[in-house]
Protein backbone atom coordinates (compact mmCIF):
# COMPACT_ATOMS: atom_id res chain seq x y z
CA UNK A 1 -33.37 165.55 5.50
CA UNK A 2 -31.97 165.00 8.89
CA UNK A 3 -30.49 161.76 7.93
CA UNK A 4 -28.70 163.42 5.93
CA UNK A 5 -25.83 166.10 7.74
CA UNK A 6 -26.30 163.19 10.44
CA UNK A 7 -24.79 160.54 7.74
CA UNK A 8 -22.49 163.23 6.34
CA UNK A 9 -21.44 164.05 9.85
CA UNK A 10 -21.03 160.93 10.56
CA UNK A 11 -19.05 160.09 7.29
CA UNK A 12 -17.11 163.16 7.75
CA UNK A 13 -15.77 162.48 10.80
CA UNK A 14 -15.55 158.92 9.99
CA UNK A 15 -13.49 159.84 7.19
CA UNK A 16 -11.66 162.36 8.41
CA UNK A 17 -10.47 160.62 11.14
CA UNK A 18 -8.76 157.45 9.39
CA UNK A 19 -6.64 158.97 6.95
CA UNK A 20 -4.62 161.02 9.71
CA UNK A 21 -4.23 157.61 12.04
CA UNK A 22 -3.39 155.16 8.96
CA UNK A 23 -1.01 157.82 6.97
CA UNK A 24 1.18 158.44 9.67
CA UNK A 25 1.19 155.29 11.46
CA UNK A 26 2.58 153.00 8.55
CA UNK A 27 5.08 155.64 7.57
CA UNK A 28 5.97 156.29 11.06
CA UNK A 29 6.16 152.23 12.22
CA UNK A 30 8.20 151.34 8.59
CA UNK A 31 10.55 153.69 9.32
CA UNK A 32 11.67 153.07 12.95
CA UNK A 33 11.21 149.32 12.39
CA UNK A 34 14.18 149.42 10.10
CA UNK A 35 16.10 151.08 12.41
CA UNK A 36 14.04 150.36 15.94
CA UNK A 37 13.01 146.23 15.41
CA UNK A 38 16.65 145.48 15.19
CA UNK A 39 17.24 147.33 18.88
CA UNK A 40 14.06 146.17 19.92
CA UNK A 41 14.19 143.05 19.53
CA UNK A 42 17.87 142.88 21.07
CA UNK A 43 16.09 144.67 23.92
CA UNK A 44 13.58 141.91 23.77
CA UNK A 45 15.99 139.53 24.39
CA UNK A 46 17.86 141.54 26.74
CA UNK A 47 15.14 141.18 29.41
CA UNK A 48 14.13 137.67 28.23
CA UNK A 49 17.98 136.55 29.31
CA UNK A 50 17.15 138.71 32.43
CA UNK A 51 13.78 137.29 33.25
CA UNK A 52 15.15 133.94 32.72
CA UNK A 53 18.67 135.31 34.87
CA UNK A 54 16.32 136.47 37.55
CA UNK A 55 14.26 133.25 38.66
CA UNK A 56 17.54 131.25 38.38
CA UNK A 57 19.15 133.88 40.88
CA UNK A 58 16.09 134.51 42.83
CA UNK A 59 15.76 130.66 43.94
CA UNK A 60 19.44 130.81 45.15
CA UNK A 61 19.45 134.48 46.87
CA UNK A 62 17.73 133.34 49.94
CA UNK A 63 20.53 130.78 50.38
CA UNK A 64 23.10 133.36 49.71
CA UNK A 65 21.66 135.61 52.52
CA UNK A 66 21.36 132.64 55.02
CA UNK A 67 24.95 131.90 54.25
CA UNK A 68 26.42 135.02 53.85
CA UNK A 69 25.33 136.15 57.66
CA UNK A 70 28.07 136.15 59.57
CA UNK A 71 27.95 133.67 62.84
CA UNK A 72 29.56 136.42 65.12
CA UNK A 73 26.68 139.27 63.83
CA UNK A 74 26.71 142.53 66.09
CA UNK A 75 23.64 143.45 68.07
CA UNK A 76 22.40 146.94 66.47
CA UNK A 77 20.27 149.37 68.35
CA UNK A 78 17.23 148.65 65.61
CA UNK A 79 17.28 144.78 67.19
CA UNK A 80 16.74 146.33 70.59
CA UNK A 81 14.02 148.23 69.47
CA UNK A 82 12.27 145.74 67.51
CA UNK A 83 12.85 143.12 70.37
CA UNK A 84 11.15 145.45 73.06
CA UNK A 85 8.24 146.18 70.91
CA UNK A 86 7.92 142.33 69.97
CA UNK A 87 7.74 141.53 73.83
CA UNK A 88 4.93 143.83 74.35
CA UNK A 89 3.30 142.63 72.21
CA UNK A 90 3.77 139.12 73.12
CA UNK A 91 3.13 140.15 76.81
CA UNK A 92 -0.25 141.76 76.01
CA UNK A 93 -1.77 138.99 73.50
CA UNK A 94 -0.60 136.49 76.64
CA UNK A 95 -2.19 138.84 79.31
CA UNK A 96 -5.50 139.62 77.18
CA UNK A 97 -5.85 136.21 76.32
CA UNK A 98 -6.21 134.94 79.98
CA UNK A 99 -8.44 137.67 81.15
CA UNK A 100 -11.67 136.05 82.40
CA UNK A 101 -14.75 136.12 80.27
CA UNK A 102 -16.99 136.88 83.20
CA UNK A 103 -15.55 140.59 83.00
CA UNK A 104 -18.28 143.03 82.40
CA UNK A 105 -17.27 145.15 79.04
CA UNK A 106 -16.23 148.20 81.68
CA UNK A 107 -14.11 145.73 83.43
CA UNK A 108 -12.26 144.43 80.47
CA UNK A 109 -11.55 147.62 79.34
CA UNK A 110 -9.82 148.71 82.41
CA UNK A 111 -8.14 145.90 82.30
CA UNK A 112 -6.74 146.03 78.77
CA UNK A 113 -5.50 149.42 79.45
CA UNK A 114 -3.70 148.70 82.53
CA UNK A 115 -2.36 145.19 80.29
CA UNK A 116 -0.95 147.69 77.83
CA UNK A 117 0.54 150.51 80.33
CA UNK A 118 2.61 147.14 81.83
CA UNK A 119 3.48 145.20 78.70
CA UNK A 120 4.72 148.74 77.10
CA UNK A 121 6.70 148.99 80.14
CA UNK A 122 8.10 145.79 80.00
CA UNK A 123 9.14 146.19 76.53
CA UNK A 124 10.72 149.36 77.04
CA UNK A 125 12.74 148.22 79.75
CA UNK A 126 13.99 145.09 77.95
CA UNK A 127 15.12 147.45 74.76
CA UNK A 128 16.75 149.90 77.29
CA UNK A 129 19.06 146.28 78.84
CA UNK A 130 19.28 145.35 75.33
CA UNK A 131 21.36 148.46 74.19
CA UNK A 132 24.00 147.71 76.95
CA UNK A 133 24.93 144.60 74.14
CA UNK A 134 24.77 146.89 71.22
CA UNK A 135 28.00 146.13 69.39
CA UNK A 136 28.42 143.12 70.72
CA UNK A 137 28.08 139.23 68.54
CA UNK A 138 24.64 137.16 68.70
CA UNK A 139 23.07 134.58 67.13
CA UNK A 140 21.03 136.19 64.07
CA UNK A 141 19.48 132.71 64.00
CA UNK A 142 18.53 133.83 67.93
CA UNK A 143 16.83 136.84 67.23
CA UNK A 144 14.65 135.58 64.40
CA UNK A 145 13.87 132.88 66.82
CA UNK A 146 12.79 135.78 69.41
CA UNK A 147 11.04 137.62 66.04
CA UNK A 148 9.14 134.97 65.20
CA UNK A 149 8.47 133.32 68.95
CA UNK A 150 4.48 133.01 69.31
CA UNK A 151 4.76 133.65 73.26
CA UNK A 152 7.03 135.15 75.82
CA UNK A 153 8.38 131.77 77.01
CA UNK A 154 9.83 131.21 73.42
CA UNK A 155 10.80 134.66 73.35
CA UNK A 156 13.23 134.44 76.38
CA UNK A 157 14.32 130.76 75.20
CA UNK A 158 15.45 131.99 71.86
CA UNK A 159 17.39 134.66 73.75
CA UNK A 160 18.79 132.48 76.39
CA UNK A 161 19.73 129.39 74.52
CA UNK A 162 23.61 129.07 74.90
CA UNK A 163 25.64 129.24 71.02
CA UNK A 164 25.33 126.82 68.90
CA UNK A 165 28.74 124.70 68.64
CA UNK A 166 30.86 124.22 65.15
C-alpha cells in the first residue's frame, strides 16, 4: 500500500511537472525564433566579426602605444611617486640582501627596521627632487628602464643616460 501514494506521488509530480516546462517552452522558443533567430543570429555574427576584429587589433595595439608615445613625454607627479617608492624598494632588497647571516634573529630584525626607516627615506627624498622636473620632457623609454631596473645601479643609469639621438 505504501508503494502506492509513493508511485502516485511520484507520477504526480512527475507528470505534473513536464507538461508546464514542454507547453510553454516550444510555444514560447517557436515564436521568438521567428522573430528572435533572425536578430540573433546577426548578433551572433556581430561579435564573431568582433572577436575576430579584436585579436587582429589586439596584436597591433601594443605597437600603437609604443609608437604613439610621444619622444618629448612630460614628467607627471604619479612618475615621481612611483620612482621614489621603486628606489626603496630597490634600496632595501640591496641592503637586506647583504646583511650577514651570522646575525642572531634579534639582530636582523633591528637591522631590517633601521634598512627600511633609510631606504623609505631615500625614496622619499628622491620623489620630493623629482617633482622639481614635473612638467618637464623625459625619456618614457627612461623611466620604464628605472621601473623595471632589478638594482639601484640600473635604477640611476636608466635615469642618467643622456637622450637618445634621431
Amino acid at each position: 500500500m505504501v508503494t502506492g501514494p509513493l508511485s502516485t506521488l511520484l507520477l504526480g509530480c512527475g507528470g505534473a511537472s513536464p507538461p508546464p516546462i514542454e507547453q510553454p517552452e516550444p510555444a514560447r522558443s517557436e515564436e521568438p525564433s521567428l522573430t528572435a533567430e533572425p536578430t540573433s543570429d546577426a548578433a551572433q555574427g556581430a561579435e564573431a566579426r568582433e572577436a575576430d576584429a579584436e585579436p587582429g587589433a589586439a596584436a597591433p595595439a601594443p605597437p600603437r602605444r609604443d609608437d604613439s608615445v610621444p619622444d618629448d613625454y612630460a614628467l607627471m607627479h604619479g612618475d615621481c611617486v612611483d620612482l621614489g617608492k621603486r628606489l626603496t624598494v630597490l634600496t632595501r632588497s640591496e641592503q637586506v640582501a647583504a646583511l650577514s647571516a651570522k646575525l642572531t634573529a634579534e639582530q636582523r630584525g633591528e637591522t631590517e627596521k633601521k634598512i627600511d626607516a633609510v631606504a623609505a627615506t631615500l625614496g622619499e627624498q628622491y620623489a620630493q627632487s623629482c617633482e622639481q622636473n614635473v612638467g618637464k620632457s623625459v625619456d618614457p623609454r627612461s623611466l620604464k628602464c628605472a621601473f623595471d631596473a632589478r638594482t639601484v645601479k640600473a635604477f640611476e643609469a636608466c635615469l642618467n643616460a643622456p637622450p637618445p639621438s634621431k
